[in-house]
Protein backbone atom coordinates (compact mmCIF):
# COMPACT_ATOMS: atom_id res chain seq x y z
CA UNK A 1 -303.39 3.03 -75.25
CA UNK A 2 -305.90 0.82 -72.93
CA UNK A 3 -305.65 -2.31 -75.96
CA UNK A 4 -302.71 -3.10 -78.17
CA UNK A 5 -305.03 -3.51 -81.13
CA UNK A 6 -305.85 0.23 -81.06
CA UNK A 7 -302.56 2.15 -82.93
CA UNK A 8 -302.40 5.84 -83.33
CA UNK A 9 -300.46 5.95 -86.57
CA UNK A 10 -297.18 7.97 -86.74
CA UNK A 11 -295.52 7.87 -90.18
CA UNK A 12 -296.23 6.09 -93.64
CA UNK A 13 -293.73 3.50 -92.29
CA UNK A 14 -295.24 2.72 -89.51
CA UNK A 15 -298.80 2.23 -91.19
CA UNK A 16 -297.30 -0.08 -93.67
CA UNK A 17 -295.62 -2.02 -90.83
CA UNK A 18 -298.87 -2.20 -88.99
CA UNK A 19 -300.99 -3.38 -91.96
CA UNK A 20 -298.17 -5.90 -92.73
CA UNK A 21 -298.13 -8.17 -89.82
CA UNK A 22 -300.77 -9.86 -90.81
CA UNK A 23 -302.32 -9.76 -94.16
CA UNK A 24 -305.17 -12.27 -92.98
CA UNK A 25 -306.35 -9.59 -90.33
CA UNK A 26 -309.20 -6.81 -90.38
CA UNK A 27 -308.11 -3.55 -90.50
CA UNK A 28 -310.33 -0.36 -89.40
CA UNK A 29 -308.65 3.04 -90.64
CA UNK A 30 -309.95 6.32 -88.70
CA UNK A 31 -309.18 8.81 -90.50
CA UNK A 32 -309.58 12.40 -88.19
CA UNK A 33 -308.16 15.86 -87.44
CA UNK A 34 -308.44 17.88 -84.50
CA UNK A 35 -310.22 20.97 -85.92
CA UNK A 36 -313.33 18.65 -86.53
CA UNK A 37 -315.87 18.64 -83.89
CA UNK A 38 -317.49 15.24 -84.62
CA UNK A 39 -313.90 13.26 -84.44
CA UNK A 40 -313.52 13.60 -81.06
CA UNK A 41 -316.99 11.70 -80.35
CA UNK A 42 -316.17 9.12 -82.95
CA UNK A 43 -312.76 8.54 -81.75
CA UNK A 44 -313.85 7.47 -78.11
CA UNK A 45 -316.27 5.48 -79.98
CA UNK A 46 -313.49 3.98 -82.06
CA UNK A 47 -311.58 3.10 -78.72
CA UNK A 48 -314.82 1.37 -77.18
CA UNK A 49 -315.37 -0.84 -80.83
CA UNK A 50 -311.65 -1.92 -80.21
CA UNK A 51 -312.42 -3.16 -76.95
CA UNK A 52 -315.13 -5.46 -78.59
CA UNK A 53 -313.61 -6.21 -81.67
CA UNK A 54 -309.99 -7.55 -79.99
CA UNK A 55 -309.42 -9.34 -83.62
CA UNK A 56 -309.16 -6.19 -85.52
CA UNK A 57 -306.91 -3.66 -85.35
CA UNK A 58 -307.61 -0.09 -85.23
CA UNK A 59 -305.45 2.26 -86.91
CA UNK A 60 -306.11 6.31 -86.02
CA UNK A 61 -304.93 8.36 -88.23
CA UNK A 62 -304.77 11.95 -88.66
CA UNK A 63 -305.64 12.84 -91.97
CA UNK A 64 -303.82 16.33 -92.28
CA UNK A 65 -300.55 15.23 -90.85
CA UNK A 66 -300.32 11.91 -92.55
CA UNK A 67 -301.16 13.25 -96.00
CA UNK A 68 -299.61 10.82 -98.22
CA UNK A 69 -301.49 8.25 -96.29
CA UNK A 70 -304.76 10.31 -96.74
CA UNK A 71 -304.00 10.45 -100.65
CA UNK A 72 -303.97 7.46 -101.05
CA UNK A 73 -306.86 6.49 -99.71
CA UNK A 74 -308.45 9.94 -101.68
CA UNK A 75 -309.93 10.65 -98.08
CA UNK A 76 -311.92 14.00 -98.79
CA UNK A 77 -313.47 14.56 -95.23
CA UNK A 78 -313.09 13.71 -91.96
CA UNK A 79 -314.49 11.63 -89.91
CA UNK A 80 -314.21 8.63 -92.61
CA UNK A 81 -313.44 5.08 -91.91
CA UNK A 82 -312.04 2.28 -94.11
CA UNK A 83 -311.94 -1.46 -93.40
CA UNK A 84 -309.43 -3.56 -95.25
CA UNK A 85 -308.30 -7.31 -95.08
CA UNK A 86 -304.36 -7.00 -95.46
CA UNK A 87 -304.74 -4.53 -98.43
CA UNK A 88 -307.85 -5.81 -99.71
CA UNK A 89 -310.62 -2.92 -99.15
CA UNK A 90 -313.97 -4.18 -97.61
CA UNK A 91 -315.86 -0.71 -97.08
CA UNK A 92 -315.59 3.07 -96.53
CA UNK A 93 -317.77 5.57 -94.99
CA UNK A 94 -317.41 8.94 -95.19
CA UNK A 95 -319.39 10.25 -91.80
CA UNK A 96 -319.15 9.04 -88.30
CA UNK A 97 -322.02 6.46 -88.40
CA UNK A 98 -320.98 3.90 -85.41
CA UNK A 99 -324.11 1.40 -85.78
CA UNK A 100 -322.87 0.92 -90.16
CA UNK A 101 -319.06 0.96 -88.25
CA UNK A 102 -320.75 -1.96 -86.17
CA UNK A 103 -322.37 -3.53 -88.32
CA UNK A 104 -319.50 -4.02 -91.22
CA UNK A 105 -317.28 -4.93 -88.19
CA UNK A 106 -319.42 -7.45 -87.15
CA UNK A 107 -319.87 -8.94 -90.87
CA UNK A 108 -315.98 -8.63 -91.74
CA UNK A 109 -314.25 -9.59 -88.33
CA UNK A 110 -315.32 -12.97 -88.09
CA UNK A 111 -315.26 -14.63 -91.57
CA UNK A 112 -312.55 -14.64 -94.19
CA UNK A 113 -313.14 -14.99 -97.94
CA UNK A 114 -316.78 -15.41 -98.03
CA UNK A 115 -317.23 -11.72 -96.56
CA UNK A 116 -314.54 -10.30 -99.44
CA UNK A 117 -316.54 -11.74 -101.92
CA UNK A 118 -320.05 -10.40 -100.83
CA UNK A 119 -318.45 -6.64 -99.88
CA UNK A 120 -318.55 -5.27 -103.36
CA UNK A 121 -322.19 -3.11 -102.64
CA UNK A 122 -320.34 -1.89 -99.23
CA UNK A 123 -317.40 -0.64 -100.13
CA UNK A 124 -318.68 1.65 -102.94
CA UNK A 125 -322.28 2.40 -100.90
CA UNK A 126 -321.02 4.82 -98.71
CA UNK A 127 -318.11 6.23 -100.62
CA UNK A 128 -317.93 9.53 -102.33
CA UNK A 129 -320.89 10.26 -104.35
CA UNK A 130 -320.39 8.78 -107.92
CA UNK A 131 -322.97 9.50 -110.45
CA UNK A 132 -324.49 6.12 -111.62
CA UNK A 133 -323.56 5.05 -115.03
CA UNK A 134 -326.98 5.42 -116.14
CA UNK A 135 -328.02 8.90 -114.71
CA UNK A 136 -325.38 10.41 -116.36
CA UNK A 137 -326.37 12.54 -119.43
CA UNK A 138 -324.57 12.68 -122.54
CA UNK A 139 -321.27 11.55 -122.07
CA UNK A 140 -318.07 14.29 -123.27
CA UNK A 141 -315.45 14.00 -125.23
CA UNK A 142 -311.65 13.83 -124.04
CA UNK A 143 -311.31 16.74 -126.07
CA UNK A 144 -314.43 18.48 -124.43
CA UNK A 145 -312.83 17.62 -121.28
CA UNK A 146 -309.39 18.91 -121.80
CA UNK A 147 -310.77 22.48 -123.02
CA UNK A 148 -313.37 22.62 -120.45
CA UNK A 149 -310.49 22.02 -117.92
CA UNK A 150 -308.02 25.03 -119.57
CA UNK A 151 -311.41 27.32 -119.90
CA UNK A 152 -311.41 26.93 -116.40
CA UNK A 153 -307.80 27.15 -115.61
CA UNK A 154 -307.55 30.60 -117.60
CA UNK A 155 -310.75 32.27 -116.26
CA UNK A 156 -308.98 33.98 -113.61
CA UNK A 157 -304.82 34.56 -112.61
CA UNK A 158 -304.95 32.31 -109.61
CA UNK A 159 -307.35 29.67 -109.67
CA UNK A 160 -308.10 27.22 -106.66
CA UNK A 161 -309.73 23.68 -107.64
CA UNK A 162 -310.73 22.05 -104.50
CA UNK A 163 -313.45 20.09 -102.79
CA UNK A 164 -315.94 22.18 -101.50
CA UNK A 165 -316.26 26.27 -101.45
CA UNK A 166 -313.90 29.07 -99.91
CA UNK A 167 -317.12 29.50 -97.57
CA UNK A 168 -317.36 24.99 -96.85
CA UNK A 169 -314.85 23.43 -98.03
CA UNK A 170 -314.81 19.88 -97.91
CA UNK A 171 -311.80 18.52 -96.77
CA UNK A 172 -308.92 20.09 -94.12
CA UNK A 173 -306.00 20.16 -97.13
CA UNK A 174 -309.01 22.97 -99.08
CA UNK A 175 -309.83 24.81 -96.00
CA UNK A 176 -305.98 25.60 -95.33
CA UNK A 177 -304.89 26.34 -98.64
CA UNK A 178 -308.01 28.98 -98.50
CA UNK A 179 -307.08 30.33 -95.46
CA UNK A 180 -303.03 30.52 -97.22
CA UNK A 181 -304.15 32.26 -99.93
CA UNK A 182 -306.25 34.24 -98.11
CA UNK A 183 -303.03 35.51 -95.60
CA UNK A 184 -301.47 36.57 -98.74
CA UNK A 185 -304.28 38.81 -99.61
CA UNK A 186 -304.52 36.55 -103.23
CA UNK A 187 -307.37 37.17 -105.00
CA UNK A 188 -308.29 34.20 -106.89
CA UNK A 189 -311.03 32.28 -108.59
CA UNK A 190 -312.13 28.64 -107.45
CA UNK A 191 -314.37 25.43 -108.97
CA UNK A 192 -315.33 22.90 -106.69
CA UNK A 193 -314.22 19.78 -108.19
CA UNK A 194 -316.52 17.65 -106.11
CA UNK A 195 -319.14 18.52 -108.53
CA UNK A 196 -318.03 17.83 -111.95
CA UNK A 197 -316.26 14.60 -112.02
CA UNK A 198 -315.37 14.95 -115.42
CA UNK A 199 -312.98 17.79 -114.49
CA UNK A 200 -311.75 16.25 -111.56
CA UNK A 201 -310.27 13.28 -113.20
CA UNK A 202 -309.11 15.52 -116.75
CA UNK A 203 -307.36 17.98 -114.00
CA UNK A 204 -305.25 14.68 -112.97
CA UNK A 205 -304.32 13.32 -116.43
CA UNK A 206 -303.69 17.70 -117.60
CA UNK A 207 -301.36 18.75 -114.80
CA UNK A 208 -300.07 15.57 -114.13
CA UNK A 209 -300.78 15.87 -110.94
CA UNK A 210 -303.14 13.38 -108.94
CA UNK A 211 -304.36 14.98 -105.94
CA UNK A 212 -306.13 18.20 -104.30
CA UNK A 213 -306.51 20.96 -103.88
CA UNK A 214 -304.62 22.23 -107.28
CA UNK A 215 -303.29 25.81 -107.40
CA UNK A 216 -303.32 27.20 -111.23
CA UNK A 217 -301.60 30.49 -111.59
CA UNK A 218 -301.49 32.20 -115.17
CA UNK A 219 -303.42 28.96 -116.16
CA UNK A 220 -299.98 26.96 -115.17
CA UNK A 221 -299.99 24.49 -112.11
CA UNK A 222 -297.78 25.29 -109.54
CA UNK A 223 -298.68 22.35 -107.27
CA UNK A 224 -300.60 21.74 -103.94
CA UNK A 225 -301.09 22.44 -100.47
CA UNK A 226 -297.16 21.78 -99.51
CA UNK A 227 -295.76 23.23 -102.22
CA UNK A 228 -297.68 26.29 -102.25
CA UNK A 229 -296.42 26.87 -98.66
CA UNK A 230 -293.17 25.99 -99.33
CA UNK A 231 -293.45 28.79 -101.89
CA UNK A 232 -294.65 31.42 -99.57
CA UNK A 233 -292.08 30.89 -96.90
CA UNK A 234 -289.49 31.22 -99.71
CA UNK A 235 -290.99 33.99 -101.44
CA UNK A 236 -291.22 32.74 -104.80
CA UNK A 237 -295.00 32.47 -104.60
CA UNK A 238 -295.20 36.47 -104.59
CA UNK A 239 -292.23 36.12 -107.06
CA UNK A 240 -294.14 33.89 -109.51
CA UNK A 241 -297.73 36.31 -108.87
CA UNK A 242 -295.62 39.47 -109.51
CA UNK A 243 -293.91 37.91 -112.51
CA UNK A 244 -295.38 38.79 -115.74
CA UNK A 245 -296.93 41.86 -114.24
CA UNK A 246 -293.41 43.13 -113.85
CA UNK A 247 -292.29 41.79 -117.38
CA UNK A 248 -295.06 44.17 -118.36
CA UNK A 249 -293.91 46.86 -116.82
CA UNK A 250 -290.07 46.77 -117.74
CA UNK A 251 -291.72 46.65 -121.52
């Protein structure tokens, strides 16, 4: 590392202990993967800011490996950045756009709770794209949402909901579990969740499950990325596909 404010990130624990040493301090959070062209430009970029910016500390951290950390954040592409204040978030960008990196470093880096206070417009400006509150059209029912969600769950056996399409997806944890399915020879429906936000948040709150991509089998969840490997390398995945088409059968 040519500056000790510039950390390539290595486990959940050792992000927290990084963020923790001083909750008073600007954080910037590049979040990359190696299968994405623009990250590698951004990155040397990222190492030149931290040469400028000795007061901050730059935290790289590869999306795809450190998933829970990615989660968390609900990072959906890469290259995004994040700038926080102990765990106080000041902005996000999704992109690699190092003059708005500058720019927010500049504003943040050198003031304390003055800057907080005037962030609000920058941390939601350049985050995912949220439909404003009055652009959206008539508004559904929890009950609409719930059956719109199992119409869509049932419309095929295997069902992907990610962000993005099988042909662009948006975000490394979609294009693998395409490309796993797709290994198995699975046929399988998919809705891009990025585009109805009403099903991406009644998905969360009807499988209990927060994240994605979701993988619906049978119009069941059977989890995520990790588990759905975990499944294939055991064999249940084939197990749980072959299932009731066996039950069937024996009948």
């Amino acid at each position: 590392m040519s500056s000790s404010n510039l950390q390539n990130v290595t486990s959940p624990e050792h992000f927290k202990n990084l963020l923790s040493e001083d909750l008073n301090r600007v954080s910037c959070l590049n979040f990359w993967a190696p299968w994405a062209e623009p990250c590698k430009g951004f990155n040397q970029q990222i190492e030149e800011e931290s040469k400028k910016f000795t007061n901050v500390l730059f935290l790289n951290i590869e999306a795809e490996e450190l998933s829970d950390i990615s989660e968390s954040f609900d990072i959906e592409a890469v290259p995004s950045f994040l700038l926080l204040r102990g765990h106080t978030l000041l902005a996000r960008h999704s992109g690699s756009d190092i003059s708005l990196l500058q720019s927010l470093l500049s504003q943040h880096s050198g003031s304390s709770s003055s800057t907080s206070s005037s962030s609000g417009g920058l941390a939601t400006s350049n985050a995912q794209p949220q439909a404003p509150p009055n652009s959206e059209p008539k508004k559904r029912t929890e009950e609409e949402i719930n059956k719109r969600c199992h119409e869509l769950m049932n419309k095929h056996k295997v069902v992907l909901f990610m962000k993005g399409n099988p042909t662009s997806p948006k975000c490394g944890f979609s294009r693998q579990t395409v490309g796993l399915l797709r290994e198995q020879g699975v046929e399988f429906a998919w809705f891009d969740i990025l585009s109805d936000e009403d099903v991406r948040q009644g998905l969360k709150k009807v499988n209990d499950w927060p994240t994605f991509p979701q993988i619906v089998v049978r119009g069941e969840l059977i989890g995520g990325l990790d588990i759905l490997r975990e499944m294939i390398e055991s064999g249940e995945f084939q197990e749980v596909l072959n299932g009731e088409d066996d039950e069937i059968e024996e009948k």
